[in-house]
Protein backbone atom coordinates (compact mmCIF):
# COMPACT_ATOMS: atom_id res chain seq x y z
CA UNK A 1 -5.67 -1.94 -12.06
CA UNK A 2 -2.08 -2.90 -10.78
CA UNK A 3 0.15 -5.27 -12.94
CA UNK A 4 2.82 -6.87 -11.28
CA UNK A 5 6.13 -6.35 -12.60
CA UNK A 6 8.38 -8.84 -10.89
CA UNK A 7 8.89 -9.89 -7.46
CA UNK A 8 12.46 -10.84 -5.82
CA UNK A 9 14.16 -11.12 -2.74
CA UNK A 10 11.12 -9.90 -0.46
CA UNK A 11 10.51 -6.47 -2.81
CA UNK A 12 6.98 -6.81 -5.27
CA UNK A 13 6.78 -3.92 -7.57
CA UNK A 14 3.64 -3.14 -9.50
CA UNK A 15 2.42 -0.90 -11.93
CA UNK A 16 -0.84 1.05 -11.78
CA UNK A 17 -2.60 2.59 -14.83
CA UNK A 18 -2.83 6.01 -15.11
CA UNK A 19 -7.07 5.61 -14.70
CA UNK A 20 -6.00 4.68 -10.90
CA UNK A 21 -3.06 6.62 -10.11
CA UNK A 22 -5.69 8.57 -7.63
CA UNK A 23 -5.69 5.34 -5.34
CA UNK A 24 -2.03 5.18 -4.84
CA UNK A 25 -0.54 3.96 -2.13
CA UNK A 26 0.77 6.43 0.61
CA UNK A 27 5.04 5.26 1.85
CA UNK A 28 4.13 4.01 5.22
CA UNK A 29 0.76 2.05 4.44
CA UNK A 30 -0.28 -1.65 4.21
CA UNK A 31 -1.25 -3.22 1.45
CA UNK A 32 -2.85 -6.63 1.59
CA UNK A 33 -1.24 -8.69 -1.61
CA UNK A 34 -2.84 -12.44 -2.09
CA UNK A 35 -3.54 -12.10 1.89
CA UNK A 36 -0.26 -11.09 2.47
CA UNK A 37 0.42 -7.53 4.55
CA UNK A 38 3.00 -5.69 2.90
CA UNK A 39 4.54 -2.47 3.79
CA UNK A 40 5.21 0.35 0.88
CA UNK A 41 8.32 1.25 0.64
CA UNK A 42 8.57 3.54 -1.86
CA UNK A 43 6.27 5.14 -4.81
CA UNK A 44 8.15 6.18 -8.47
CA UNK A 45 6.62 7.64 -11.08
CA UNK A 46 7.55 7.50 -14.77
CA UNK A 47 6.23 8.68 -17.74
CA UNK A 48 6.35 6.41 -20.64
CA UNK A 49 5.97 7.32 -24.67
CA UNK A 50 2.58 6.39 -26.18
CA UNK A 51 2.43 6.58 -30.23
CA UNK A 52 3.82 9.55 -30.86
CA UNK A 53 6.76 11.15 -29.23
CA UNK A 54 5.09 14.21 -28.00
CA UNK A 55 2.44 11.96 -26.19
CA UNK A 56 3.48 10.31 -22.75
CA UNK A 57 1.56 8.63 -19.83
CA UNK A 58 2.30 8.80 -16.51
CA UNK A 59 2.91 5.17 -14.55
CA UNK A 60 3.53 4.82 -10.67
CA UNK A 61 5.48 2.04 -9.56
CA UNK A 62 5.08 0.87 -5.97
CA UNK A 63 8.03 -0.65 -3.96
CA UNK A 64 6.59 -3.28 -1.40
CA UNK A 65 7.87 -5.58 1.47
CA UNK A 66 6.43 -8.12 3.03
CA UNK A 67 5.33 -8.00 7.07
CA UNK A 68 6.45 -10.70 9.24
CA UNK A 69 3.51 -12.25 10.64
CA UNK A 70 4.54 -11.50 14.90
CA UNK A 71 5.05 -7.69 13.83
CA UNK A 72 1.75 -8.12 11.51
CA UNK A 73 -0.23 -9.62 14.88
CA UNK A 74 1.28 -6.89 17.05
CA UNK A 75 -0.02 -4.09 15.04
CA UNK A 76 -3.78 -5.48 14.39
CA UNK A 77 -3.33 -6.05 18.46
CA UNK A 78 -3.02 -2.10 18.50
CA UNK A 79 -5.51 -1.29 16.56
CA UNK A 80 -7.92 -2.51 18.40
CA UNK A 81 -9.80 -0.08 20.36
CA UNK A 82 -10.23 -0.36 24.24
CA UNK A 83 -13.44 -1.49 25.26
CA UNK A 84 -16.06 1.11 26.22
CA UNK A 85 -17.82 1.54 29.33
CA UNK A 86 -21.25 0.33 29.59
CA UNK A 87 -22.23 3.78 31.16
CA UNK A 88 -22.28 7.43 31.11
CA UNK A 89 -18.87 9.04 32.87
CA UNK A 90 -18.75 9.56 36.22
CA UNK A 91 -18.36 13.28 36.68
CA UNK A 92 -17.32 14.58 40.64
């Protein structure tokens, strides 16, 4: 699962095991941090020496930043879909 590394001046970065690096996050997505919206930034990946020196694991590290609340509201707001009508088109 994802570790936190540190968090400063608005950024989180977290690390997530190699066992989940298929659910990464995409740059452009939300992720919801301890109910918190936050917008990735950017993805790095690093591989880091295990044992051995020929063995290595690979590690992504996600940039995040936080979304203001208004601009948070604003996008739910477009989300939502427009109501449908009740019945069948009207077709002339």
């Amino acid at each position: 699962m994802a570790q936190v590394a540190f968090a400063r001046a608005g950024t989180v970065l977290f690390h997530v095991d190699e066992g989940h690096l298929r659910s990464v996050p995409r740059i452009g997505e939300v992720v919801v941090v301890d109910d918190v919206p936050h917008d990735v930034v950017d993805v790095e990946y690093w591989a880091r020496p295990i044992g051995s020196l020929d063995r290595r694991t690979l590690v992504a590290t996600v940039h995040l930043r936080p979304i203001d609340a208004a601009d948070w509201e604003l996008r739910r707001t477009r989300r939502t879909a427009p109501p449908r009508p009740k019945g069948p088109p009207v077709r002339y």
